[in-house]
C-alpha atoms as a PDB file:
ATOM      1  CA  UNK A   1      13.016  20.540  27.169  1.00  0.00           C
ATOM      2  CA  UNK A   2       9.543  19.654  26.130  1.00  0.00           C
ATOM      3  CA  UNK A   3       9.004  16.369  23.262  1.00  0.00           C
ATOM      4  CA  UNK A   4       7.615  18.042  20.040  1.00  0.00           C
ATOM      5  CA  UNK A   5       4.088  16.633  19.546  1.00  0.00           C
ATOM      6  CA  UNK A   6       2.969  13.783  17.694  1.00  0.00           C
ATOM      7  CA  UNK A   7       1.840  14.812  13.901  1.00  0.00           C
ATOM      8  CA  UNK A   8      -1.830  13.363  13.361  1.00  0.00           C
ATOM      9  CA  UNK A   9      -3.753  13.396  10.037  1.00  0.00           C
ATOM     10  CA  UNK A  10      -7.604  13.021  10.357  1.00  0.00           C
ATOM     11  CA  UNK A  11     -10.309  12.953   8.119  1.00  0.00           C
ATOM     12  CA  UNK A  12     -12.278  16.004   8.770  1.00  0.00           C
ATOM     13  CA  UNK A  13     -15.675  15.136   6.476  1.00  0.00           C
ATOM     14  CA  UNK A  14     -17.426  18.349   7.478  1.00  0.00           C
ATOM     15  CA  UNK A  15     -14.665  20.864   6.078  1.00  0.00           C
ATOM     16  CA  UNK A  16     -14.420  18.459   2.745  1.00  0.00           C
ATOM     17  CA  UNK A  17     -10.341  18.203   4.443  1.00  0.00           C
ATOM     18  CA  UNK A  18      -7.552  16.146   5.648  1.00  0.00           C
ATOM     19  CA  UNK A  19      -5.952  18.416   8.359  1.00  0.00           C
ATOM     20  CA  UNK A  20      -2.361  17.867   9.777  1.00  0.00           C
ATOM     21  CA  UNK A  21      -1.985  18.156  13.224  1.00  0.00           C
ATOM     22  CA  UNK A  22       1.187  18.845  15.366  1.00  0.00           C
ATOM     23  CA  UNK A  23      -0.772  18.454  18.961  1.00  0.00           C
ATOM     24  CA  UNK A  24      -3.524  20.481  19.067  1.00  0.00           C
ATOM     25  CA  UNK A  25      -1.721  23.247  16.608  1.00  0.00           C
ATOM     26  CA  UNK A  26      -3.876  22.900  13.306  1.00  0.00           C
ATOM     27  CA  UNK A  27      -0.378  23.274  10.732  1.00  0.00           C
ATOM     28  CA  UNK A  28      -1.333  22.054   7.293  1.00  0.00           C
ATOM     29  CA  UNK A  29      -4.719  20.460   5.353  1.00  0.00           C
ATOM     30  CA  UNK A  30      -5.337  19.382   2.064  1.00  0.00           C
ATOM     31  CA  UNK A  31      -9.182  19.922   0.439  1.00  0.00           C
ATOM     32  CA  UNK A  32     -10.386  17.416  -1.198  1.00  0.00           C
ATOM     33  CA  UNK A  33     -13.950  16.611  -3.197  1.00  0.00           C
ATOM     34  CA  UNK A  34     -15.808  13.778  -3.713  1.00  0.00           C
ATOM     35  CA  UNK A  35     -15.978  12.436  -7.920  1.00  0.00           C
ATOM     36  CA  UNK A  36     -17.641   9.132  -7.616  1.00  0.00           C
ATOM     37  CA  UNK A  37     -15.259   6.204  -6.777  1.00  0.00           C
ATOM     38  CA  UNK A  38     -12.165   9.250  -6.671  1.00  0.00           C
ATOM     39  CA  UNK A  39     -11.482  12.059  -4.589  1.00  0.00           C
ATOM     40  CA  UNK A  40     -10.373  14.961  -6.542  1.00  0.00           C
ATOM     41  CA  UNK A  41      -7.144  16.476  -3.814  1.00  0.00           C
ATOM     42  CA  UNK A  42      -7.568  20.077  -4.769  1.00  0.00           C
ATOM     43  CA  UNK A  43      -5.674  22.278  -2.403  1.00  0.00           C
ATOM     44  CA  UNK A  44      -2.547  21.899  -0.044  1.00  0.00           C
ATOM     45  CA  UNK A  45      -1.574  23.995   2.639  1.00  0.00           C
ATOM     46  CA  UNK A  46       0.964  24.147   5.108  1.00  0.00           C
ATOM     47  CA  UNK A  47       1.231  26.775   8.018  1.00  0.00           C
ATOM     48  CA  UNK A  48       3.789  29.313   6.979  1.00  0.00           C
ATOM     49  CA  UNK A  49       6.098  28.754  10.385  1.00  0.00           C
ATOM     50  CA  UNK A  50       5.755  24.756   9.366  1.00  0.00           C
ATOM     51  CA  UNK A  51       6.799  25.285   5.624  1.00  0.00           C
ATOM     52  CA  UNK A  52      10.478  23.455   4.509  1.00  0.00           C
ATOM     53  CA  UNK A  53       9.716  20.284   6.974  1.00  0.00           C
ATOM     54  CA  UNK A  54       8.120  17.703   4.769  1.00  0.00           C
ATOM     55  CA  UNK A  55       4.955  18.400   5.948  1.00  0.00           C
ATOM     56  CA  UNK A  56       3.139  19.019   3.198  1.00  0.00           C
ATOM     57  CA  UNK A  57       4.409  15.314   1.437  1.00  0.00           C
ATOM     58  CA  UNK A  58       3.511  13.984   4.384  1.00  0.00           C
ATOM     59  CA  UNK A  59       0.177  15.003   4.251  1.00  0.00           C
ATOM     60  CA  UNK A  60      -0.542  14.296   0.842  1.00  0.00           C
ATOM     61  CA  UNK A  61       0.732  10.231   1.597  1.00  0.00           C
ATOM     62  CA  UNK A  62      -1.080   9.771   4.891  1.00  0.00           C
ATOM     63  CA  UNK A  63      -4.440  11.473   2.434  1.00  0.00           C
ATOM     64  CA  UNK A  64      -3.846   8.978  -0.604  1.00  0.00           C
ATOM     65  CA  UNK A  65      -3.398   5.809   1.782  1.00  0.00           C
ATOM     66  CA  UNK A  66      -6.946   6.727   3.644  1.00  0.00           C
ATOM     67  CA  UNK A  67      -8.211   7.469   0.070  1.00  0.00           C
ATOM     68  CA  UNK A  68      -6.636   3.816  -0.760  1.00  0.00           C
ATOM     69  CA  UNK A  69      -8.199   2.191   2.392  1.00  0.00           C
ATOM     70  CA  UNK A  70     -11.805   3.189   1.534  1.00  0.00           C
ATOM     71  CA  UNK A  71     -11.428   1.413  -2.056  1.00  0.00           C
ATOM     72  CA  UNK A  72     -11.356   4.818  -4.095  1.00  0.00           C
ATOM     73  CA  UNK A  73      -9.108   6.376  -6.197  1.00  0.00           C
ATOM     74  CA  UNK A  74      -7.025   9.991  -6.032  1.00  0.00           C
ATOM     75  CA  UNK A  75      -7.141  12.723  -8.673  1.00  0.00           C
ATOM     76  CA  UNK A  76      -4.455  15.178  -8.150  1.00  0.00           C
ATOM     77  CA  UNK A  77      -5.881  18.409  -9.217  1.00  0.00           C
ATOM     78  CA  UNK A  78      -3.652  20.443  -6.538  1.00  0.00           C
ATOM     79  CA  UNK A  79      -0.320  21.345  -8.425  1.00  0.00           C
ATOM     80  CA  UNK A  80       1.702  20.424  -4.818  1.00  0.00           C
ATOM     81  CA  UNK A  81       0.070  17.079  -4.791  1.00  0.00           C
ATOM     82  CA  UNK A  82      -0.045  16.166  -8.211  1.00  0.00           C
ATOM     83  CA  UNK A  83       4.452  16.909  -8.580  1.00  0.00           C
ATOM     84  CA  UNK A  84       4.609  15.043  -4.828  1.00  0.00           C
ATOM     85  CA  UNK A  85       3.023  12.034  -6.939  1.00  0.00           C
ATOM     86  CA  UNK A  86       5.297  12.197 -10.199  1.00  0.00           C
ATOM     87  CA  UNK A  87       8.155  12.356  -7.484  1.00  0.00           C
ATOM     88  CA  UNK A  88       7.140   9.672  -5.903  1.00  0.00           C
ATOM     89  CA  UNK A  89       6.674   7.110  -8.230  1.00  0.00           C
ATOM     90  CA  UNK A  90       5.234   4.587  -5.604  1.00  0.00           C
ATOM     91  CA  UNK A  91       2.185   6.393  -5.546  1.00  0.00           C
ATOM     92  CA  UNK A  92       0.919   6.077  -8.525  1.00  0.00           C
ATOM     93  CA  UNK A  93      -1.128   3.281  -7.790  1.00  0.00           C
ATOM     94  CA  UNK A  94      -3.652   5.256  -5.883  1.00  0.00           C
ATOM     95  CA  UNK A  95      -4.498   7.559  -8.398  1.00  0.00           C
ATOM     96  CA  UNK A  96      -7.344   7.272 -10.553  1.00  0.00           C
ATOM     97  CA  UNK A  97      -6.206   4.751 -13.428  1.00  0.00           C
ATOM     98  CA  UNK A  98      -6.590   7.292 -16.298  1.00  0.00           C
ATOM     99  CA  UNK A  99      -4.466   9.662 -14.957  1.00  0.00           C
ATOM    100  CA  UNK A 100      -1.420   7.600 -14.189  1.00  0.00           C
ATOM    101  CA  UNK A 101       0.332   8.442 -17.681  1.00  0.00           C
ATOM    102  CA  UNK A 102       0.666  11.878 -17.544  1.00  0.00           C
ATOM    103  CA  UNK A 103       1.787  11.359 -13.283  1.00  0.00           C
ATOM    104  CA  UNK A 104       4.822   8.735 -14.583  1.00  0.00           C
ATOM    105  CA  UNK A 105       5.677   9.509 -17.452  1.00  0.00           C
END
C-alpha cells in the first residue's frame, strides 16, 4: 500500500493564490488580493474528489498564519473563509482589526 502524500500549502504570487497540494495533485487554493497592509481572501476551492476532508479549513489556517508572518492583516471576503473564522474563534487575531466584531460576535 502506498503512504498518501504530504499536503503542502505555498504561496503562489503569480496566480494572486495559496494552492493546496497533496503531492504533486493541485486539490484546493484560495485567491487572495493585495489591500495595503491586508490581504482581502476572496475565493476557496477545494477539488470536488477532496471535498468533506478538512481541506478547505486547512487551507484557509496555513493562508492566515503566512498572511500573519509577513506582518499583514486578513479580510475575509470569501463566505467559506470568513464562517471558518467565526468558527474558529482563535483566528480572529489575524484579521484586519475592524472587522473582528462582526467575525466574533
Amino acid at each position: 500500500m502506498m503512504p498518501e502524500p504530504s499536503l503542502v500549502v505555498t504561496d503562489a504570487p503569480a496566480s494572486s493564490r495559496f494552492e493546496l497540494r497533496a503531492g504533486d495533485e493541485l486539490v484546493g487554493w484560495l485567491d487572495y488580493r493585495p489591500a495595503g497592509p491586508s490581504v482581502i481572501l476572496a475565493h476557496t476551492e477545494i477539488a470536488e474528489a477532496h471535498g468533506r476532508q478538512g481541506l478547505g479549513g486547512l487551507l484557509v489556517r496555513e493562508a492566515m498564519a503566512r498572511i500573519a508572518r509577513d506582518g499583514r492583516t486578513a479580510i475575509p471576503t470569501c463566505p467559506f473563509a470568513a464562517a471558518y473564522i467565526t468558527r474558529h474563534p482563535e483566528l480572529a487575531e489575524y484579521v484586519d482589526p475592524a472587522l473582528r466584531p462582526r467575525l466574533t460576535s
